[in-house]
Protein backbone atom coordinates (compact mmCIF):
# COMPACT_ATOMS: atom_id res chain seq x y z
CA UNK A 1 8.99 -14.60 24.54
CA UNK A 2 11.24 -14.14 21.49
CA UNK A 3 9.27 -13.56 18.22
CA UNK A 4 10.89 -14.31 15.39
CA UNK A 5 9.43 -12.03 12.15
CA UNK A 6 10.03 -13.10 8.39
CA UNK A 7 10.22 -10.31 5.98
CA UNK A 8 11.71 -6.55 6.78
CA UNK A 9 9.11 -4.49 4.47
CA UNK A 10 6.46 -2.08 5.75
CA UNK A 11 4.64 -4.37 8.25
CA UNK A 12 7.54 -6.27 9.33
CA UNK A 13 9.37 -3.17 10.64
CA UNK A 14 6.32 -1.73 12.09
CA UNK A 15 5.73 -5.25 13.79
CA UNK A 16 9.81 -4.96 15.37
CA UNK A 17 9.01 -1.43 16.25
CA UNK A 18 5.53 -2.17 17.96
CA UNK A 19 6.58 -5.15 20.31
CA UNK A 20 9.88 -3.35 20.86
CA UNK A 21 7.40 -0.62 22.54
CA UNK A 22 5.75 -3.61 24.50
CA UNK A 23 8.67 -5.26 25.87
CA UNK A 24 8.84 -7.74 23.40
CA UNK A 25 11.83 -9.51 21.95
CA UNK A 26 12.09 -10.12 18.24
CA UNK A 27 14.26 -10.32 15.07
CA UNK A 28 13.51 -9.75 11.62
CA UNK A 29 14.76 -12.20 9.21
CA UNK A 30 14.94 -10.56 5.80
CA UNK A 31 15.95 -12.19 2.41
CA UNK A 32 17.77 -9.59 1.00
CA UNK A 33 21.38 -9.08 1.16
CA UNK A 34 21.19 -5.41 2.01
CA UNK A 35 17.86 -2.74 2.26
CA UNK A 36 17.84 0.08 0.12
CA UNK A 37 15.92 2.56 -0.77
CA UNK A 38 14.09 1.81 -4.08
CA UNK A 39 11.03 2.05 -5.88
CA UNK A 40 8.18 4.80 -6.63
CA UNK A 41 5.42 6.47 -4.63
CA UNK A 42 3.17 5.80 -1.82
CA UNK A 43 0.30 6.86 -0.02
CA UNK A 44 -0.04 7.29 3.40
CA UNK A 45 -3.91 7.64 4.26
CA UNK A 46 -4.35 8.97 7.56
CA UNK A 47 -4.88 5.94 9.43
CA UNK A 48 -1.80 4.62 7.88
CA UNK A 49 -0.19 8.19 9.32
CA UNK A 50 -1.76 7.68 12.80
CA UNK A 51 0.05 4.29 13.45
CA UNK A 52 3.39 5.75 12.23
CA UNK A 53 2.82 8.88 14.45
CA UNK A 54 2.23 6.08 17.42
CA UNK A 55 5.58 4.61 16.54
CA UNK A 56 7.27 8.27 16.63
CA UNK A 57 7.56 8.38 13.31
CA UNK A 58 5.45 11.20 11.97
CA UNK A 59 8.33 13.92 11.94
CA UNK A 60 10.40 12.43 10.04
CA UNK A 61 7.89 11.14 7.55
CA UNK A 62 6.27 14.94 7.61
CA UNK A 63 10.00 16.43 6.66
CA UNK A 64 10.81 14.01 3.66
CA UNK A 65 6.70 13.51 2.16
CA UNK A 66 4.52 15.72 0.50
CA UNK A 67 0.64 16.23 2.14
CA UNK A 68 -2.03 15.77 0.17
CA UNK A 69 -4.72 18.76 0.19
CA UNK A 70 -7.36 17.71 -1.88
CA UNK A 71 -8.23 14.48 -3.65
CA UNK A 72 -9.79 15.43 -7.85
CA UNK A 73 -11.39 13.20 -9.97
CA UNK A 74 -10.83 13.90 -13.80
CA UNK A 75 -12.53 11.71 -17.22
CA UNK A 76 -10.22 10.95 -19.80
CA UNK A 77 -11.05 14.32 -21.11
CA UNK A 78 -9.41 16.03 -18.15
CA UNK A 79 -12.91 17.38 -17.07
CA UNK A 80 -13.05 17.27 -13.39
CA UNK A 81 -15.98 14.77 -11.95
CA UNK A 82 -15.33 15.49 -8.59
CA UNK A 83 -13.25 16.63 -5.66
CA UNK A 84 -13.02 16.51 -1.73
CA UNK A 85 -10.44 17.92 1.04
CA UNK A 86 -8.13 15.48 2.07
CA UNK A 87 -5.86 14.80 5.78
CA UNK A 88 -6.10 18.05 7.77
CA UNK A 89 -7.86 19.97 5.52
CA UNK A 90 -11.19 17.23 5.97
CA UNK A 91 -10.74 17.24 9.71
CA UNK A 92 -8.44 14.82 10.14
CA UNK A 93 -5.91 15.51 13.22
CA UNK A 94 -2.92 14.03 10.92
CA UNK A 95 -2.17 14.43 7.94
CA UNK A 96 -1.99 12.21 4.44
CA UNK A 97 1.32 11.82 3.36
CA UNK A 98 2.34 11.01 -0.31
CA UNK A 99 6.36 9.85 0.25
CA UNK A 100 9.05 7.75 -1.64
CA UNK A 101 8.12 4.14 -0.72
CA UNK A 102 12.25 4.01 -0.33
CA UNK A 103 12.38 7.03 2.40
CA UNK A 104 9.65 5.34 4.08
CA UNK A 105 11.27 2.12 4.50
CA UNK A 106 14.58 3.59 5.40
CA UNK A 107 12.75 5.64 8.41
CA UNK A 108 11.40 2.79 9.10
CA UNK A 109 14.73 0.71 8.77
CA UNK A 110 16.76 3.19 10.74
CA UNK A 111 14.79 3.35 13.83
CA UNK A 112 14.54 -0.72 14.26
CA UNK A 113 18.43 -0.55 14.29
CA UNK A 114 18.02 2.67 16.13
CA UNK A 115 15.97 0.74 18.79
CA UNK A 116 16.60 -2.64 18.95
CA UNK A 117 19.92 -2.99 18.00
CA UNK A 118 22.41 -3.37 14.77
CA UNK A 119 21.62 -7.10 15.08
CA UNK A 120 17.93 -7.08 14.78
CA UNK A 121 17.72 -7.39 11.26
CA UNK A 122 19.64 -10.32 9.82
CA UNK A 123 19.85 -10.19 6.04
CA UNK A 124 20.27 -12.70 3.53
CA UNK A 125 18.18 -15.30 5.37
CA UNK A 126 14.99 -16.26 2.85
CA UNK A 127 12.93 -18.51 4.78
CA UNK A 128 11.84 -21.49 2.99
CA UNK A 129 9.54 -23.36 5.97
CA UNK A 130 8.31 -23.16 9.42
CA UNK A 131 7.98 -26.61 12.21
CA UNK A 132 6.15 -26.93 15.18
CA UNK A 133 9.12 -27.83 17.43
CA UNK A 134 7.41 -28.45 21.54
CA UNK A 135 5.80 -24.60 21.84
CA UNK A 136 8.16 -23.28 19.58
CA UNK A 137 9.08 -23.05 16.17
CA UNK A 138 11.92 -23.63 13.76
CA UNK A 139 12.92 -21.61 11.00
CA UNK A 140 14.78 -23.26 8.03
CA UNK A 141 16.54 -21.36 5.36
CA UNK A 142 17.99 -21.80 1.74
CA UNK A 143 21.03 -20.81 3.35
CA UNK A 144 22.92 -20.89 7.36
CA UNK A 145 21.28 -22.92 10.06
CA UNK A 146 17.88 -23.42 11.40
CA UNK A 147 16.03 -20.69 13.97
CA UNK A 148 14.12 -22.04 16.97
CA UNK A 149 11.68 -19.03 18.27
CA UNK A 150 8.67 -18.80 20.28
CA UNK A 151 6.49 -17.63 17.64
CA UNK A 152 6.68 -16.62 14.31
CA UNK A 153 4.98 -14.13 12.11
CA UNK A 154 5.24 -14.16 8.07
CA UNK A 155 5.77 -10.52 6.56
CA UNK A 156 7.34 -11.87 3.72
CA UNK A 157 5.00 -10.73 1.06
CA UNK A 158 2.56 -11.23 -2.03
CA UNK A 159 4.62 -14.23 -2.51
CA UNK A 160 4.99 -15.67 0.89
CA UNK A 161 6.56 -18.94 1.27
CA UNK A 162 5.27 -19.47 4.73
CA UNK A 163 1.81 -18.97 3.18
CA UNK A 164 2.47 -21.31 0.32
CA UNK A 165 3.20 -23.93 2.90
CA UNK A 166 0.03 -23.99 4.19
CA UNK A 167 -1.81 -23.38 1.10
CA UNK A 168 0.22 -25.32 -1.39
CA UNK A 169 -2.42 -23.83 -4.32
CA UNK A 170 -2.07 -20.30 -3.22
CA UNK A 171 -1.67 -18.27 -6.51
CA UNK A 172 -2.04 -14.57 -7.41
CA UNK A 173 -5.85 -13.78 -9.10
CA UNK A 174 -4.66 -11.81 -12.08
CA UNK A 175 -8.02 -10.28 -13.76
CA UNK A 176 -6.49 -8.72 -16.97
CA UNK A 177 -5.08 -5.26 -15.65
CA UNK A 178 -1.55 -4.57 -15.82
CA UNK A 179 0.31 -1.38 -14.56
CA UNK A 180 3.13 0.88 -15.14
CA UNK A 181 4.53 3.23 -12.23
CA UNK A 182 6.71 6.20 -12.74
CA UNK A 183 8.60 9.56 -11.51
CA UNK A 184 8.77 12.41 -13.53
CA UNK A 185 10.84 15.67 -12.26
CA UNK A 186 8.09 18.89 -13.47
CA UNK A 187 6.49 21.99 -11.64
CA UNK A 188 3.73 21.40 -9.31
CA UNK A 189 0.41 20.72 -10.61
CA UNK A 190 -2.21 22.74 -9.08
CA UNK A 191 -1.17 23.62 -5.45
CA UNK A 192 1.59 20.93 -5.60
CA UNK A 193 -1.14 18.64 -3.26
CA UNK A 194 -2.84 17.62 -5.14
CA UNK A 195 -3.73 13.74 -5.33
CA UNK A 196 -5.19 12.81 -8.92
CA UNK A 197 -7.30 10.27 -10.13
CA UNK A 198 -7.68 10.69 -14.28
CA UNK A 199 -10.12 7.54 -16.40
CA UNK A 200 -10.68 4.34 -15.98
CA UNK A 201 -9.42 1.25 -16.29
CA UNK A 202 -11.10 0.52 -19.07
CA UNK A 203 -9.87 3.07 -21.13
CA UNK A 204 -7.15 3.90 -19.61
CA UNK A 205 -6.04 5.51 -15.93
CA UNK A 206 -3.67 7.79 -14.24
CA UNK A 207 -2.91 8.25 -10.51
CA UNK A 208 -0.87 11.08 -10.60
CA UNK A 209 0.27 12.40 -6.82
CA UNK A 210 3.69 14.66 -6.16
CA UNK A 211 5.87 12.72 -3.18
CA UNK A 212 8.73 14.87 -2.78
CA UNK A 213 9.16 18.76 -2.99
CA UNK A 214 11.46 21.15 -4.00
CA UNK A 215 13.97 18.92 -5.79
CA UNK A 216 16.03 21.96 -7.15
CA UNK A 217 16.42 25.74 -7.52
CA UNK A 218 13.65 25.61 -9.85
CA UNK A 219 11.31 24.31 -7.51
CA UNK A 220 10.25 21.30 -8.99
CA UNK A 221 8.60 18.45 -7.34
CA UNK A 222 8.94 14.94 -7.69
CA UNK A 223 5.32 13.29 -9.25
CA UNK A 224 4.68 9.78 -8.84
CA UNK A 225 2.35 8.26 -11.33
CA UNK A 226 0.40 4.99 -12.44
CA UNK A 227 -0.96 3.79 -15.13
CA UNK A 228 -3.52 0.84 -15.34
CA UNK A 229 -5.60 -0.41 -18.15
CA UNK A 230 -7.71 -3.39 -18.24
CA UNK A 231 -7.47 -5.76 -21.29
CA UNK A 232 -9.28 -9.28 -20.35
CA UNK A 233 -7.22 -12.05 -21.97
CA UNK A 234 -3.72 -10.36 -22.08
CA UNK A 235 -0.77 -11.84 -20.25
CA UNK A 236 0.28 -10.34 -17.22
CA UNK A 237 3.47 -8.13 -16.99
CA UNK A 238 6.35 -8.62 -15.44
CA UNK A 239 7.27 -8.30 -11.87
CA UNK A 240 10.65 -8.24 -12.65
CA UNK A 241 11.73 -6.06 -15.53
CA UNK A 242 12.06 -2.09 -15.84
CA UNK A 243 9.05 -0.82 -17.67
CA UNK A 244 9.17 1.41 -21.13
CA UNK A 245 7.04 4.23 -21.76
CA UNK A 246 6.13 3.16 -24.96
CA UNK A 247 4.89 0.19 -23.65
CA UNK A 248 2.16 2.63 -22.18
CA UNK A 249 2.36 6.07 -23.85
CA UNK A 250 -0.01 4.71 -26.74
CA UNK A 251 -3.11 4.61 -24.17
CA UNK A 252 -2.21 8.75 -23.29
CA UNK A 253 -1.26 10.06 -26.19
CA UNK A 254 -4.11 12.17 -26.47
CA UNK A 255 -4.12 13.49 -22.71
CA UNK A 256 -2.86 17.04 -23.49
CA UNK A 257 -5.26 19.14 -20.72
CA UNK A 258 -4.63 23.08 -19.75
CA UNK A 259 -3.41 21.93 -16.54
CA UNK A 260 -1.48 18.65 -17.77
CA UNK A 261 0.50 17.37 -20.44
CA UNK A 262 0.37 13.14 -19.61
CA UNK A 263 2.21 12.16 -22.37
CA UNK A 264 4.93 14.40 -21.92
CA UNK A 265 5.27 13.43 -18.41
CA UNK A 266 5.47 9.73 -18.75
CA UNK A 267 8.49 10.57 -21.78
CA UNK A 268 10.21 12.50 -19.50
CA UNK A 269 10.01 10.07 -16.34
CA UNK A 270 13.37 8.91 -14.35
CA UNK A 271 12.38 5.57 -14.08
CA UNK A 272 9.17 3.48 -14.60
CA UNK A 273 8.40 -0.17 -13.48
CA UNK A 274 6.04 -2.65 -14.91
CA UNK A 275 3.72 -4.90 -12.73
CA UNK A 276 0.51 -6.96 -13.01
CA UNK A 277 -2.28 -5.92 -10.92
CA UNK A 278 -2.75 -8.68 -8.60
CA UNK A 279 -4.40 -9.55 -5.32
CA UNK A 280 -5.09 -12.68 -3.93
CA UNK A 281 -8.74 -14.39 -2.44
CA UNK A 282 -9.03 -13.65 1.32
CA UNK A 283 -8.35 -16.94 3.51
CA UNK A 284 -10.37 -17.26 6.94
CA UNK A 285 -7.62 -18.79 8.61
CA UNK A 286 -4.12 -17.10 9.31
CA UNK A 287 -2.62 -19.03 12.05
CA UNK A 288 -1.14 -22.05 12.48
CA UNK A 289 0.15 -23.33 15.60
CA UNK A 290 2.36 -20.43 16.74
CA UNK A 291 2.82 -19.06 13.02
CA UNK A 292 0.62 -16.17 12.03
CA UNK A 293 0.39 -14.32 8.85
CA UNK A 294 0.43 -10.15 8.41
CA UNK A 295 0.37 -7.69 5.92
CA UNK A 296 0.45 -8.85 2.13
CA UNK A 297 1.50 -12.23 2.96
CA UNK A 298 -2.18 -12.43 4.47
CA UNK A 299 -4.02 -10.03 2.49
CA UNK A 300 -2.44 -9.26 -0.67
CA UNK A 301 -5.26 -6.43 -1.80
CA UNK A 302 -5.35 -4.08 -5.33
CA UNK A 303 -3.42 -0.86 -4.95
CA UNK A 304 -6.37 0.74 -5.87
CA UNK A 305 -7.46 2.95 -2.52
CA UNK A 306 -3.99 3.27 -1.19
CA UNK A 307 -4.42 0.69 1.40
CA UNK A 308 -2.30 -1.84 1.69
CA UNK A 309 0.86 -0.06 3.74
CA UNK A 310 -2.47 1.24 6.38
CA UNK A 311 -3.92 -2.44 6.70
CA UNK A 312 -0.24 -3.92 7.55
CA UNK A 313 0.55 -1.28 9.72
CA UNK A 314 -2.70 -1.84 11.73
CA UNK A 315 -1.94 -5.94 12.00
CA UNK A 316 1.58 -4.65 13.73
CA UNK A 317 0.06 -2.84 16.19
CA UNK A 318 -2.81 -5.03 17.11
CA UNK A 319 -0.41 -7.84 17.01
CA UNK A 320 1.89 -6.41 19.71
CA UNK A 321 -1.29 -5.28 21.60
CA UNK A 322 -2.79 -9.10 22.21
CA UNK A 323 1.03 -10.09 22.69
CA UNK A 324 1.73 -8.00 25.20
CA UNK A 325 -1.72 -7.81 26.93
CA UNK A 326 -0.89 -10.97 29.36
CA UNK A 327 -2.99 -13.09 26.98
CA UNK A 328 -1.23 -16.75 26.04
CA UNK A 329 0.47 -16.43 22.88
CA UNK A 330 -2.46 -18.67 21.38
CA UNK A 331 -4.87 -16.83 22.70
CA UNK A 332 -3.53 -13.61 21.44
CA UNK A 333 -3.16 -15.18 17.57
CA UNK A 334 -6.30 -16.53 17.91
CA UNK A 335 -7.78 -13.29 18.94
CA UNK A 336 -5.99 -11.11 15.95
CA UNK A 337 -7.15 -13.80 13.41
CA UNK A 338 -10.67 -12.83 15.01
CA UNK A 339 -10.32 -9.28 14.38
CA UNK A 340 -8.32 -8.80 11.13
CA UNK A 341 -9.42 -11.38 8.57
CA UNK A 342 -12.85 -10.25 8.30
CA UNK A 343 -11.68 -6.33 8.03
CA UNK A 344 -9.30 -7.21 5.81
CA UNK A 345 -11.10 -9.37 3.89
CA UNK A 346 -13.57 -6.67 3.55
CA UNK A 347 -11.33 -4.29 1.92
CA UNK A 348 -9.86 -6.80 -0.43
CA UNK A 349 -13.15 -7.32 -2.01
CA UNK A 350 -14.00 -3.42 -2.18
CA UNK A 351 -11.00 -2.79 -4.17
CA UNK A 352 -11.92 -4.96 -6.89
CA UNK A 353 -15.63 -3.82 -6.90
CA UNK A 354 -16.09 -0.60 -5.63
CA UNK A 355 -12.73 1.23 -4.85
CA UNK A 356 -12.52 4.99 -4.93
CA UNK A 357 -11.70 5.11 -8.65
CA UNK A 358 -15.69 3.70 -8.88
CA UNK A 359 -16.49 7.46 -8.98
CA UNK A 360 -14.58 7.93 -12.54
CA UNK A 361 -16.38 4.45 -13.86
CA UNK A 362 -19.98 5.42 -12.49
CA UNK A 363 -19.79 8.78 -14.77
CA UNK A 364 -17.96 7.16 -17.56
CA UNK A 365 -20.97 4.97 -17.95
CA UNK A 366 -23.51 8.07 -17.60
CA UNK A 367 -21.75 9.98 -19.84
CA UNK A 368 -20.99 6.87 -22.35
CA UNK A 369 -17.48 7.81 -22.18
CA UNK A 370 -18.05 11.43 -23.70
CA UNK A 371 -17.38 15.07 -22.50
CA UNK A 372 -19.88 16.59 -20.54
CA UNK A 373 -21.27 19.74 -20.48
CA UNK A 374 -23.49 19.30 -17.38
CA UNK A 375 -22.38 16.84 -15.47
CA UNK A 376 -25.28 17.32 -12.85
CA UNK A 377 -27.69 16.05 -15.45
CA UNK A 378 -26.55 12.54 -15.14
CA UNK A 379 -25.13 12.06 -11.95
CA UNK A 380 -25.24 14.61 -8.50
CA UNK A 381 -21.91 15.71 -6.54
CA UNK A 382 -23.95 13.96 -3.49
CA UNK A 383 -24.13 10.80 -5.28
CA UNK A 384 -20.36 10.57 -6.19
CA UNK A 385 -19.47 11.57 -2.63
CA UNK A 386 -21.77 8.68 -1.21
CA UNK A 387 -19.22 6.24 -3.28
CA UNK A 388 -16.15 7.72 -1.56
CA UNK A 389 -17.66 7.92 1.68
CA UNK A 390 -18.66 4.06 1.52
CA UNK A 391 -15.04 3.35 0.94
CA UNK A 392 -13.64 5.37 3.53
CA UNK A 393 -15.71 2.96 5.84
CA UNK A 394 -15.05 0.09 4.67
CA UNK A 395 -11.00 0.41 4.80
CA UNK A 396 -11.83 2.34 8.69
CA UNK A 397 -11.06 5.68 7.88
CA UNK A 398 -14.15 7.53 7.78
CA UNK A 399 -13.42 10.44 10.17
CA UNK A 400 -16.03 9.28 12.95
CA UNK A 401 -14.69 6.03 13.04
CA UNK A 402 -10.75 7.99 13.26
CA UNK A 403 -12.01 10.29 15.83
CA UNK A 404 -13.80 6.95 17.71
């Protein structure tokens, strides 16, 4: 069987790297004339880290990443709501991993050549449809000649074109929040592993999370940070454009904590990119024929719980599971459909309703967006850990359900 797998991010390397391990045959077809290592932060939640660790991965990503101690929950007012242990330190038997999205995908990228061979990845192909051809499939691109494979799986993306085909109307759902993400060289904040969650979108938020240590002789770290607010009505930002901190400064100005100054480290950031917040409605159906979907280009989900690398990485491996468990290639798409839409559809849903950052809204509307001076007046510590341990289900990572 030769599989032939559109798109060469995070779950279409995993997917190469997976059926490799199986005895699988594949290429990755990648529209890009050469992969490098851009962009900001990511987090790797441990179930993300325990498919990584599967692919031989985890050394690599341990020696380049930054792991996360404890997870703190801060109002606007830099009063901290709430905190828990995080990776290890909650019991987990990996760790979670806050890296460079770019070092990521070049570990990744490195050990598909690595394995499979320099010829694995062909680049500069963008797909732009898929045929039923007998059993197979054809591939046709903007550019070079048609691809006949067994079977073919999109990881092309939020903006898939194999997905449009088959749902002409497929569009982003854009609700009004646009972001800003940025890396700003400073000192460590608190331990230096610290992952940070500061407001709400609808005054304002920060994710604030360190992804790379020790930068220079004055031990700085590398912080990656994000800024959301929520203004119903406005346009969306651009995908395509470096960001300005101006354009988002005016919504921090005020953040000057003991332990933080926000303002000052958005001005002093090395780069910062603009994007709309954007998901997309879950579809029931991701197969068709012998063309599958997986990762964002079949559940394009809020970056709001750090889940979207963890969900693609667990469609690679269940993928190359049914593939290479003597099931009919039908059969085997069939049965993934079966078991990832409804998860996945699951956790699309939470992160627009009830992600972790639900915590910082819940006491912003018990407070009415003011300082506290008890905070166990209007809401308990057991209450606000019931909303993070709801999510942690949900997206599969509650530790019984690791451990199981």
């Amino acid at each position: 069987m030769q599989v032939a797998i559109i798109g060469a991010g995070i779950a279409g390397l995993a997917l190469a790297l997976n059926l490799h391990g199986r005895g699988i045959s594949c290429r990755i077809y990648e529209q890009a004339p050469e992969l490098k290592e851009i962009g900001v932060g990511i987090t790797l939640l441990p179930h993300a880290v325990r498919e990584l660790s599967a692919l031989g991965l985890q050394p690599q990503l341990e020696a380049v990443g930054v792991e996360n101690s404890e997870s703190r929950f801060f109002n606007r007012f830099g009063q901290l709501i709430f905190s828990e242990p995080r990776g290890r330190g909650a019991g987990y038997p990996v760790p979670e991993l806050g890296i460079h999205r770019g070092r990521l995908h070049g570990i990744m990228f490195r050990a598909v050549r690595e394995r499979l061979g320099q010829d694995s990845i062909v680049t500069s192909r963008r797909c732009i449809g898929v045929e039923t051809v007998g059993e197979g499939v054809e591939l046709r691109f903007d550019e070079g000649e048609p691809v006949r494979a067994d079977l073919v799986v999109a990881c092309d993306g939020v903006n898939s074109a194999v997905r449009r085909q088959f749902y002409p109307d497929d569009k982003v759902s854009f609700a009004g929040i646009n972001t800003w993400r940025g890396t700003t060289r400073r000192k460590p904040i608190f331990d230096g592993k610290t992952y940070m969650r500061i407001g709400s979108i609808r005054t304002g938020k920060m994710v604030i999370y360190p992804i790379s240590n020790t930068l220079d002789e004055d031990g700085n770290q590398l912080i990656n940070w994000m800024a959301e607010i929520e203004r119903p009505g406005t346009l969306a930002n651009d995908w395509n454009k470096p960001g300005a901190a101006e354009d988002c400064l005016p919504i921090y100005k005020d953040w000057v904590f003991d332990w933080l100054d926000v303002p000052d480290m958005i001005r002093s950031a090395d780069q910062i990119l603009e994007y709309p917040m954007v998901d997309k409605d879950p579809i029931a159906r991701w197969t068709f024929g012998r063309v599958t979907l997986a990762g964002d280009a079949a559940h394009p989900m809020y970056p709001r719980g750090s889940n979207g690398s963890a969900q693609a990485l667990i469609d690679a491996r269940v993928l190359a599971d049914l593939l290479g468990s003597g099931r009919s290639p039908d059969a085997a798409l069939a049965e993934y459909e079966a078991l990832r839409a409804p998860q996945t559809a699951k956790v699309v849903l939470t992160n627009r309703s009830t992600p972790p950052d639900a915590i910082n809204i819940e006491v912003e509307d018990r407070t009415g967006d003011k300082p506290f001076t008890d905070l166990s007046a209007v809401i308990s510590q057991a209450e606000l850990q019931a909303i993070s341990d709801r999510y942690k289900v949900v997206a599969g990572f509650a530790l019984d359900q690791f451990n199981r």
